[in-house]
Protein backbone atom coordinates (compact mmCIF):
# COMPACT_ATOMS: atom_id res chain seq x y z
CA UNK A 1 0.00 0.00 0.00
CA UNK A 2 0.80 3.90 -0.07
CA UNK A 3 -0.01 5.88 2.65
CA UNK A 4 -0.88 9.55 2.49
CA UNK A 5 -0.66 11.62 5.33
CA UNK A 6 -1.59 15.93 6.64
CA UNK A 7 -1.77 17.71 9.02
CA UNK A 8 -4.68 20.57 8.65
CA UNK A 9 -6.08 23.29 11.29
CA UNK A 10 -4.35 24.73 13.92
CA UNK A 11 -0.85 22.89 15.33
CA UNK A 12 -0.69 21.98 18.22
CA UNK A 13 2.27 19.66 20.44
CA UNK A 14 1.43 16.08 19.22
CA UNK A 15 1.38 16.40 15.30
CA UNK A 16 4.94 15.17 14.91
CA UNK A 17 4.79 12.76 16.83
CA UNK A 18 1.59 11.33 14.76
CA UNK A 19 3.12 12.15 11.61
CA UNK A 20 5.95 9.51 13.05
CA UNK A 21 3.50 6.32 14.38
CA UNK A 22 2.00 6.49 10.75
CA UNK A 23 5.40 6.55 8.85
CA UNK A 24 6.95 3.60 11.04
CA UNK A 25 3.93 1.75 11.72
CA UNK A 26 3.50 1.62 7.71
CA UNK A 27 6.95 0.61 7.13
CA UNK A 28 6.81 -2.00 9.57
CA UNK A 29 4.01 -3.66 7.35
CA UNK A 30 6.21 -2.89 4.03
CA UNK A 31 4.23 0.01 3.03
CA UNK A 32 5.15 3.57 1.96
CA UNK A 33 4.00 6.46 2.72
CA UNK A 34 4.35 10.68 1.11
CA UNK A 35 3.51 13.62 3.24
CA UNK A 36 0.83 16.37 1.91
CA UNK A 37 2.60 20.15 2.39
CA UNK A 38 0.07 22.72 4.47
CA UNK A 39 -2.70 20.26 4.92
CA UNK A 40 -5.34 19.72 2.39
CA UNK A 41 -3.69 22.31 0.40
CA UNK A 42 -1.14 20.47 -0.25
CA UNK A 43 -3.32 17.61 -1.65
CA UNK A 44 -5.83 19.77 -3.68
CA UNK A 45 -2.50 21.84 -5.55
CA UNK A 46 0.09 18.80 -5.51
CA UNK A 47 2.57 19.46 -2.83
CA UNK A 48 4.40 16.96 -1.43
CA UNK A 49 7.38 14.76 0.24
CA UNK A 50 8.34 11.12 1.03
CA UNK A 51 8.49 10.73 4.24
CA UNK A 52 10.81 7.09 5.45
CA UNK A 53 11.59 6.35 8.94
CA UNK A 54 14.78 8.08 8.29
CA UNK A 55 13.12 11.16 7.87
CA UNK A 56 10.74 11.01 11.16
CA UNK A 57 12.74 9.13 13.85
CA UNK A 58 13.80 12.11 15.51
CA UNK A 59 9.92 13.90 15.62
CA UNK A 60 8.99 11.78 19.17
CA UNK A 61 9.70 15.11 21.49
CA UNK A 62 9.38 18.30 18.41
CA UNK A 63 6.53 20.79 18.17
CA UNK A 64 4.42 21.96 15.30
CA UNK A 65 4.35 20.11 12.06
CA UNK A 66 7.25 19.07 9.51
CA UNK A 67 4.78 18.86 7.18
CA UNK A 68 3.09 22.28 7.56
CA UNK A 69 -0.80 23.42 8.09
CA UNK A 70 -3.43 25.25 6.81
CA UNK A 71 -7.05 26.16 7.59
CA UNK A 72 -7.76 24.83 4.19
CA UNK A 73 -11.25 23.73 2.91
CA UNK A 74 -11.04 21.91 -0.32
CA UNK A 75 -14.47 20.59 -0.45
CA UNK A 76 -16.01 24.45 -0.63
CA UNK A 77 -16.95 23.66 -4.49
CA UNK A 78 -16.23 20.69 -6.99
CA UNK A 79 -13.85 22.21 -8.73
CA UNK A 80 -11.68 21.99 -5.44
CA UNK A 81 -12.91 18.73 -4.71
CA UNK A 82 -12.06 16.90 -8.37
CA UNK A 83 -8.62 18.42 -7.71
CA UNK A 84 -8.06 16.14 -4.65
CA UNK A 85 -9.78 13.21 -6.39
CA UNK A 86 -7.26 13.44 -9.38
CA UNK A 87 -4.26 14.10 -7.31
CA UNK A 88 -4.94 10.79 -4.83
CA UNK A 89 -4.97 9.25 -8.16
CA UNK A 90 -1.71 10.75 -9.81
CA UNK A 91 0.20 9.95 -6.28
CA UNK A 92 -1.48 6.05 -6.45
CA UNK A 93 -2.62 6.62 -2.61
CA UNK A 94 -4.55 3.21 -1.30
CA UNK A 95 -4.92 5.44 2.15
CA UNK A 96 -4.70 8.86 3.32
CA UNK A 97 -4.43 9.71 6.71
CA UNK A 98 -5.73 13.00 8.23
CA UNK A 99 -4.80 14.63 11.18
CA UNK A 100 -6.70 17.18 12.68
CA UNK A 101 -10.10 18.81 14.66
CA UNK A 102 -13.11 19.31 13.55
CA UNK A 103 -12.73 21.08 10.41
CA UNK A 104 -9.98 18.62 9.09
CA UNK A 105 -11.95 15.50 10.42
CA UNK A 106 -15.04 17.11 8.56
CA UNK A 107 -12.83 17.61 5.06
CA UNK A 108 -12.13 13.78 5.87
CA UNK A 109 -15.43 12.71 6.11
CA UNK A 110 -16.75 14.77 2.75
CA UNK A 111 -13.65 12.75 1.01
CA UNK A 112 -15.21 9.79 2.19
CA UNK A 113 -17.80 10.37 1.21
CA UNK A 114 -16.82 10.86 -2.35
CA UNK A 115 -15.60 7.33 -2.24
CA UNK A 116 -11.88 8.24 -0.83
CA UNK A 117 -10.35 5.46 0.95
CA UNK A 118 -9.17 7.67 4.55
CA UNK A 119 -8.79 7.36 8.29
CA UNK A 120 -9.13 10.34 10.46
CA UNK A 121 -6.90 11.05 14.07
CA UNK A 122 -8.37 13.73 16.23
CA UNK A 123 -5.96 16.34 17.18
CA UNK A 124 -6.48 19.62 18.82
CA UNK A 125 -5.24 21.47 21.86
CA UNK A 126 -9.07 22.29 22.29
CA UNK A 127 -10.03 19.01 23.49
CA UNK A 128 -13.58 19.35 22.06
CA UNK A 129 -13.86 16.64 19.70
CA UNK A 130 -16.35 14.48 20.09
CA UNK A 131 -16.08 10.28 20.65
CA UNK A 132 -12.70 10.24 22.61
CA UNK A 133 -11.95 10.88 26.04
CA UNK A 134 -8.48 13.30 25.31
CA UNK A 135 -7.16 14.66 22.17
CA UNK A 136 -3.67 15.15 22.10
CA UNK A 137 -2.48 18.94 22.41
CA UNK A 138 -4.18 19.44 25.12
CA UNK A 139 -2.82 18.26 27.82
CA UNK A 140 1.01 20.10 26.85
CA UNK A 141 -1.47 23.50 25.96
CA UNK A 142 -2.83 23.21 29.63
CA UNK A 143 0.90 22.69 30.79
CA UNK A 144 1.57 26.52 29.26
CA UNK A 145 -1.11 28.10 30.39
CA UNK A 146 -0.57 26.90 34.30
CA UNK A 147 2.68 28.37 34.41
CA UNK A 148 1.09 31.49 32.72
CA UNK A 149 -1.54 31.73 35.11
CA UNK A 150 0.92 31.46 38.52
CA UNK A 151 3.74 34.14 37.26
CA UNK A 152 0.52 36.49 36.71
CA UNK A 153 -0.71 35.40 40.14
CA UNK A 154 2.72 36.25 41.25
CA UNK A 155 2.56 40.03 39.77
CA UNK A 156 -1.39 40.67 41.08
CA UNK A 157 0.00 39.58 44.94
CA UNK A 158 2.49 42.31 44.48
CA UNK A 159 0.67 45.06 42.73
CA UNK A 160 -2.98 44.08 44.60
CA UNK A 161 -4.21 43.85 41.30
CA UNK A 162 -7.18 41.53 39.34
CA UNK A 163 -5.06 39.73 36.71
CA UNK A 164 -6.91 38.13 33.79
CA UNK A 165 -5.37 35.66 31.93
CA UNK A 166 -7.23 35.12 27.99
CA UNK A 167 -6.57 31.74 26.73
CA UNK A 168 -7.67 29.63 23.61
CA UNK A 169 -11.30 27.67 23.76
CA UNK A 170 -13.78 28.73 21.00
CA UNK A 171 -17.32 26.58 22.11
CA UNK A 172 -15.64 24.40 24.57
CA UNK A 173 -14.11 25.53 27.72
CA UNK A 174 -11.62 22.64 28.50
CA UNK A 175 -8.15 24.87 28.38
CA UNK A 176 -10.03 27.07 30.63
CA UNK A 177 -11.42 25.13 32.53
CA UNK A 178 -8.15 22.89 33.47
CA UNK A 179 -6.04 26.04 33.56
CA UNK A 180 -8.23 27.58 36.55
CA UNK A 181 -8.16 24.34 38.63
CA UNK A 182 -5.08 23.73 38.03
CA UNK A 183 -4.01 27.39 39.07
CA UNK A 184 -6.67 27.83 41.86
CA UNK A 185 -7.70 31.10 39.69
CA UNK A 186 -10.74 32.88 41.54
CA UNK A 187 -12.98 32.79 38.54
CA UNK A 188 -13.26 30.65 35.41
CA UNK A 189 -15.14 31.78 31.94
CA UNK A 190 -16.07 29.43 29.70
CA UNK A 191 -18.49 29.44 27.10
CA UNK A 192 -20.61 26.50 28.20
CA UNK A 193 -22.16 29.11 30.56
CA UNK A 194 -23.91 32.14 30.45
CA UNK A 195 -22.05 35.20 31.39
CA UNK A 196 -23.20 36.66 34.64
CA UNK A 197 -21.50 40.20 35.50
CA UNK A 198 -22.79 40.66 38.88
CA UNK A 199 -21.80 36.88 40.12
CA UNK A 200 -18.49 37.65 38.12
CA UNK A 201 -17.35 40.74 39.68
CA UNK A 202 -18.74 39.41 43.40
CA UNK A 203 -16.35 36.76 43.28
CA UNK A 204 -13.70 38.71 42.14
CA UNK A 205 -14.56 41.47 44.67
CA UNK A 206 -14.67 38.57 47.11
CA UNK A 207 -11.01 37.46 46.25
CA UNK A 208 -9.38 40.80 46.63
CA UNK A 209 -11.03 41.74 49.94
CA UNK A 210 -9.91 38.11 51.35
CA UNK A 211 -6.41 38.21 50.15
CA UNK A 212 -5.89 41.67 48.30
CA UNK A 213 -5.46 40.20 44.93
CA UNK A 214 -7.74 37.89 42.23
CA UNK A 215 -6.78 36.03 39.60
CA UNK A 216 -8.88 34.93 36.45
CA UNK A 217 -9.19 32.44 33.39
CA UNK A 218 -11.44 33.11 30.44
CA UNK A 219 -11.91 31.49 27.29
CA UNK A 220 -11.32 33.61 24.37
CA UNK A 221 -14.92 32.42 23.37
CA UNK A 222 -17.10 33.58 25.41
CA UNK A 223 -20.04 36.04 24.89
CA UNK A 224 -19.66 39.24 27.01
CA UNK A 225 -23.25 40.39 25.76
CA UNK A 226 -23.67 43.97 24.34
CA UNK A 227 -20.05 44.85 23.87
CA UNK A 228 -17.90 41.95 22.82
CA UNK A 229 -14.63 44.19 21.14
CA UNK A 230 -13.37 44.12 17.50
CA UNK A 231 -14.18 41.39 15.44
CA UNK A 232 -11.87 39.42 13.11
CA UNK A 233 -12.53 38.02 9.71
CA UNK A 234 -13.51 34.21 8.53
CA UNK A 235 -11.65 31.13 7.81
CA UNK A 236 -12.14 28.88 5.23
CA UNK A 237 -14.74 27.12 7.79
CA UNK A 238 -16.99 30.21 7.95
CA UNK A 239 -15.23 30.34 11.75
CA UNK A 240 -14.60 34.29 13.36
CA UNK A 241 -11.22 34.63 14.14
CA UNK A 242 -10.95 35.40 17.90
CA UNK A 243 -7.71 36.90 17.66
CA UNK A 244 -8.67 40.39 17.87
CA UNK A 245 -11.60 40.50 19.90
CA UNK A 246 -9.76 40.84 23.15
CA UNK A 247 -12.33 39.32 25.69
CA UNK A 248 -9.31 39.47 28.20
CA UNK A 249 -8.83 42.90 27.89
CA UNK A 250 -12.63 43.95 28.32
CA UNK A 251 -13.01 41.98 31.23
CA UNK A 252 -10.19 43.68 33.02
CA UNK A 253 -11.67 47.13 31.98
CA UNK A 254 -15.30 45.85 33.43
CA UNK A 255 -13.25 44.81 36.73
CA UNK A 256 -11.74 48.01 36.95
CA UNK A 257 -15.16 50.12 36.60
CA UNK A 258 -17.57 47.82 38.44
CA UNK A 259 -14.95 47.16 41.28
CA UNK A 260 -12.29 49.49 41.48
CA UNK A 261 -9.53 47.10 41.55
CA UNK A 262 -6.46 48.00 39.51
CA UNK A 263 -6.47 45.39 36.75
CA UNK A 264 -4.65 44.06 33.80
CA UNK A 265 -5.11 41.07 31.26
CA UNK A 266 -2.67 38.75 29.52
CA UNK A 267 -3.27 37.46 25.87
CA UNK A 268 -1.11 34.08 25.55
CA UNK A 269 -2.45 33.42 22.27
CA UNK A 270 -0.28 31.25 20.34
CA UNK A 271 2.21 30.59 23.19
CA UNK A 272 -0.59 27.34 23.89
CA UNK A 273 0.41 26.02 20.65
CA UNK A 274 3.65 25.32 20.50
CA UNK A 275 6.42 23.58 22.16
CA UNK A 276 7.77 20.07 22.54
CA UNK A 277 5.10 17.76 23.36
CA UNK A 278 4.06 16.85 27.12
CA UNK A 279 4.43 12.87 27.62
CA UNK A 280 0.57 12.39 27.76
CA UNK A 281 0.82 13.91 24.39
CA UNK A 282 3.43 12.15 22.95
CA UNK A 283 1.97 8.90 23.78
CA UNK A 284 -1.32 9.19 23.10
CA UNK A 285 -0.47 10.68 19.40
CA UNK A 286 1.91 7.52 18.95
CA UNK A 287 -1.04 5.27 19.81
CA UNK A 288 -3.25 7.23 17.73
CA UNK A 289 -1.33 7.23 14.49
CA UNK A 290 -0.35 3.51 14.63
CA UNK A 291 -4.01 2.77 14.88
CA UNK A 292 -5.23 4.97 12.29
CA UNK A 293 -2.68 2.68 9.82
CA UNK A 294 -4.04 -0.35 11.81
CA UNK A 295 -7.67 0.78 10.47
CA UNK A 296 -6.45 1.12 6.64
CA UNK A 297 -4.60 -2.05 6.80
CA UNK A 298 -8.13 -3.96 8.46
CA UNK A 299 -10.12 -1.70 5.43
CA UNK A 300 -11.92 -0.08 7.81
CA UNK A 301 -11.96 3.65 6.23
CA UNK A 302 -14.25 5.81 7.13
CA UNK A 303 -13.14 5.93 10.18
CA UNK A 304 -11.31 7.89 13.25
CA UNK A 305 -9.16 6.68 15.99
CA UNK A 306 -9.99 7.50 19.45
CA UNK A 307 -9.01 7.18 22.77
CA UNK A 308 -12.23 5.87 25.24
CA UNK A 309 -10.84 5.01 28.60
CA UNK A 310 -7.18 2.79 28.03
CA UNK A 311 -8.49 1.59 24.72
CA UNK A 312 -7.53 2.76 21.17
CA UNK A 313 -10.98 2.27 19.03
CA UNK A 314 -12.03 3.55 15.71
CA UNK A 315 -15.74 5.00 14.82
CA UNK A 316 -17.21 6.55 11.96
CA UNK A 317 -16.66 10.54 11.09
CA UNK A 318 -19.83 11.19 11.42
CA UNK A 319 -19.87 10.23 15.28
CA UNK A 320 -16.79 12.24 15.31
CA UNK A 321 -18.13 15.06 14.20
CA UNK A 322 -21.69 14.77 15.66
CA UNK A 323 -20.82 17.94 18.33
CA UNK A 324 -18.46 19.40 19.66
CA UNK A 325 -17.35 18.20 23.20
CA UNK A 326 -18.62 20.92 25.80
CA UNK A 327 -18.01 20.29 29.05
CA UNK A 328 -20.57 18.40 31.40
CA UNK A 329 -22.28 19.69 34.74
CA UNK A 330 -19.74 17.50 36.96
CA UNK A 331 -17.06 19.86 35.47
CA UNK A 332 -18.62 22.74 35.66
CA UNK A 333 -19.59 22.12 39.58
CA UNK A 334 -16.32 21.05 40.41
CA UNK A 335 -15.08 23.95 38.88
CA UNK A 336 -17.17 26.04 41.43
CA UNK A 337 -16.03 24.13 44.44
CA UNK A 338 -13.43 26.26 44.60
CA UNK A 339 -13.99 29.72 43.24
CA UNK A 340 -15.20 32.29 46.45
């Protein structure tokens, strides 16, 4: 067989690591396999590399992607489309394998769809892919955004400030959500829940009167109401850019007016992406691209490897795809436990 294999969407610590279980796990079996350039971009214009074990060997503990990325959406007409149909042909690929979230996974499952013999593996620091327990990314984004969140806490003891720290999450709340129990933080945004003002700024009134400082964690994608700052443009996906709408910023300017604290707000941004990979991560993207070439080899395209519980399984896009993964009430009230 010849494998195919891209990375699409946003990187994230993991990808290399998957990009190496598919290229050694294929030439265990005696099989090939060619890396697409920039994602499906690469595929739909004809960009690409052979990738041998040679070439990947070193990618266990490296960041990002050797073989690029790109928000790319090839299946926006047929034009587009017949261009990825004809180059799978030209390159003779009996299997591509596609790495990514939602939008990648979804680009999968329209290939499939189309007849296209491919296996998905869920990636993204996000962790809001549905069917498996963890996607890998998350766990070393999480990692950054802890040690974020503590030097801030460091600088709001000293100054007696409210510090808010703005980090990725655009429906789910996971990097949030694990950043401000992991931190202790004071308050926790996500999007899963309805912004309240008044409960916001009590507990953050709450925290400064008990120790003289607070400390919070918001997702970049939550709705502030009536004024939500500057909006950015559209991807390829039809998704808003978050970039620019600064929900950190606002909600340290709302602190400051409703409370009187002195307060300031930290944008990480793409700090959360990239890196070497934590160990969680590198495992569970070994495990997950040896078992997306385990599904091609059994012919069972189609499909996505996930992790549920200790167990590797694949299941169709679709169920993939079905929602994104918000987070459950259990979270959300354990997340409370500890806020004042």
């Amino acid at each position: 067989m010849r494998f195919g294999v891209l990375t699409g969407g946003g990187d994230c610590p993991g990808l290399n690591p998957a990009i190496r279980a598919v290229v050694l796990r294929a030439a265990r079996a005696g099989h090939e396999t060619i890396g697409y350039l920039d994602g499906w971009k690469g595929l739909r214009d004809g960009r690409s590399r052979p990738l041998t074990p040679a070439d990947v060997l070193g990618l266990i503990g490296r960041g990002g992607t050797i073989l690029g990325s790109s928000r790319t959406n090839p299946f926006r007409s047929e034009e587009e489309a017949a261009k990825v149909d004809r180059q799978l042909a030209a390159d003779r690929i009996d299997a591509l394998v596609a790495i990514g979230g939602d939008d990648t996974l979804s680009a999968g499952r329209a290939l499939a769809g189309r007849g296209g013999k491919v296996v998905g593996v869920p990636k993204t620091m996000d962790n809001d892919v549905a069917g498996t327990d963890w996607t890998f990314g998350f766990h070393s984004a999480v990692a950054v955004a802890v040690d974020a969140a503590e030097r801030l806490r460091d600088t709001a003891e000293s100054h007696h400030r409210a510090l808010v720290l703005e980090v990725m999450g655009r429906h789910a709340g996971w990097v949030a959500l694990a950043t401000g129990l992991a931190a202790g933080a004071d308050a926790t945004l996500v999007p899963e829940e309805p912004y309240d003002e008044a409960r916001f700024l009590e507990r953050v009134r709450a925290a400064a009167q008990l120790r003289g400082y607070a400390l919070v964690v918001a997702s970049e994608g939550i709705d502030l109401g009536a004024r939500r700052g500057a909006t950015g443009g559209k991807d390829e996906f039809g998704h808003e850019l978050l970039g620019q709408r600064q929900v950190g910023a606002e909600l340290a300017a709302r602190i400051e007016a409703g409370c009187g604290i002195e307060s300031r707000s930290a944008q990480i941004g793409h700090i959360q992406r990239g890196g070497p990979p934590e160990l969680f991560d590198r495992i569970l993207a070994t495990r997950l691209g040896a078992a997306a070439v385990d599904l091609a080899l059994a012919g069972r395209f189609g499909e996505v490897a996930v992790l549920r519980g200790p167990v590797i399984a694949g299941i169709p896009f679709a169920e993939a795809l079905r929602a994104p993964k918000l987070l459950s009430p259990d979270w959300l009230d354990l997340l409370h436990t500890f806020e004042p």
